[in-house]
Protein backbone atom coordinates (compact mmCIF):
# COMPACT_ATOMS: atom_id res chain seq x y z
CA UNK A 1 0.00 0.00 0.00
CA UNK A 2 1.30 3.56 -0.70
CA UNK A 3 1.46 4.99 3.02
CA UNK A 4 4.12 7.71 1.73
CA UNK A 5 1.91 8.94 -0.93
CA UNK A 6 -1.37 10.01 0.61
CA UNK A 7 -2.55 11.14 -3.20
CA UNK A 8 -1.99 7.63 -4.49
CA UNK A 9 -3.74 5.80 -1.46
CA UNK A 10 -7.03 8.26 -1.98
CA UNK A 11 -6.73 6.62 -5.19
CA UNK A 12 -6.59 3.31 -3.99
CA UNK A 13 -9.20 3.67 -1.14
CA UNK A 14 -11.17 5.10 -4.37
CA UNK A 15 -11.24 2.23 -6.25
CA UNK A 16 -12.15 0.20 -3.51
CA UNK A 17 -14.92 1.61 -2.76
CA UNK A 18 -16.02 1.53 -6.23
CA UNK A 19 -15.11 -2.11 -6.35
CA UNK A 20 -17.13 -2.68 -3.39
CA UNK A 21 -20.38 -0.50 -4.64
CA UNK A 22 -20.07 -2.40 -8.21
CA UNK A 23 -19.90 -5.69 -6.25
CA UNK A 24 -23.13 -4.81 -3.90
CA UNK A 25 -24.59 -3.89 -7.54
CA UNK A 26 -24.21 -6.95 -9.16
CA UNK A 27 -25.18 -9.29 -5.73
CA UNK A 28 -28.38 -7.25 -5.84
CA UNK A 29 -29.44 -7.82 -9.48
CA UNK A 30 -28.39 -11.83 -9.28
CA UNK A 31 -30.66 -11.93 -6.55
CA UNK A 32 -33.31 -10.69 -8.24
CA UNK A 33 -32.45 -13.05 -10.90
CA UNK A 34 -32.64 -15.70 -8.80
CA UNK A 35 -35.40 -14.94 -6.43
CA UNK A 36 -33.22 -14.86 -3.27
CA UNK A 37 -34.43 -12.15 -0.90
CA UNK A 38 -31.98 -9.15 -0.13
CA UNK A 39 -32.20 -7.71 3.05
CA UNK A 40 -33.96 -3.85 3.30
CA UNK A 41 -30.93 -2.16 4.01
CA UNK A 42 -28.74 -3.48 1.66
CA UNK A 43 -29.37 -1.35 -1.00
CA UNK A 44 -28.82 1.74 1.11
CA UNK A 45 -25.72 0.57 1.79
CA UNK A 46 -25.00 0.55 -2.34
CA UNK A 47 -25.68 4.00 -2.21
CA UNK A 48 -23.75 4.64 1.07
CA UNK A 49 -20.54 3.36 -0.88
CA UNK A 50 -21.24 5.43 -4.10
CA UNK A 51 -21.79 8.64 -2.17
CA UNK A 52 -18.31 7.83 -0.33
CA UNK A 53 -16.94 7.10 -3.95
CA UNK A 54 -18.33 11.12 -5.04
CA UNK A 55 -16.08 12.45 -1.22
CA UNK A 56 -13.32 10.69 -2.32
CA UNK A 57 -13.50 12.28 -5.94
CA UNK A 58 -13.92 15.44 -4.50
CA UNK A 59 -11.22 15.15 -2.06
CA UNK A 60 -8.97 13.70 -4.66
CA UNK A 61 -9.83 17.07 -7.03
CA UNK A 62 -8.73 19.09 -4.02
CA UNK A 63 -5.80 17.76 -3.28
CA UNK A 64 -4.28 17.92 -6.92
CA UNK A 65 -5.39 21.15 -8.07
């Protein structure tokens, strides 16, 4: 992990996040698929990660301008 470079681990903790909101995504559709309940809150939790995902951006556009 790039400790020394905060810039680079925004970017990582970025796409992480992503990963993670992307992953949530595609649970939640192969449920539906599938007809496998998913829990109330889990979807809020998509958008949780996606609205962290925007911070980060903005964060990111802060600290390289």
């Amino acid at each position: 992990m790039a400790t020394d470079d905060p810039i680079a681990a925004r970017r990582l903790l970025r796409a992480q996040v992503a990963d993670l909101a992307t992953g949530v995504g595609l649970a939640i559709r192969t449920a539906r698929r599938l007809n496998v309940p998913v829990e109330p809150g889990v979807r809020d939790g998509r958008t949780a990660l996606t609205r962290w995902v925007a911070l980060i951006d903005e964060l990111l556009g802060e600290a390289t301008s």
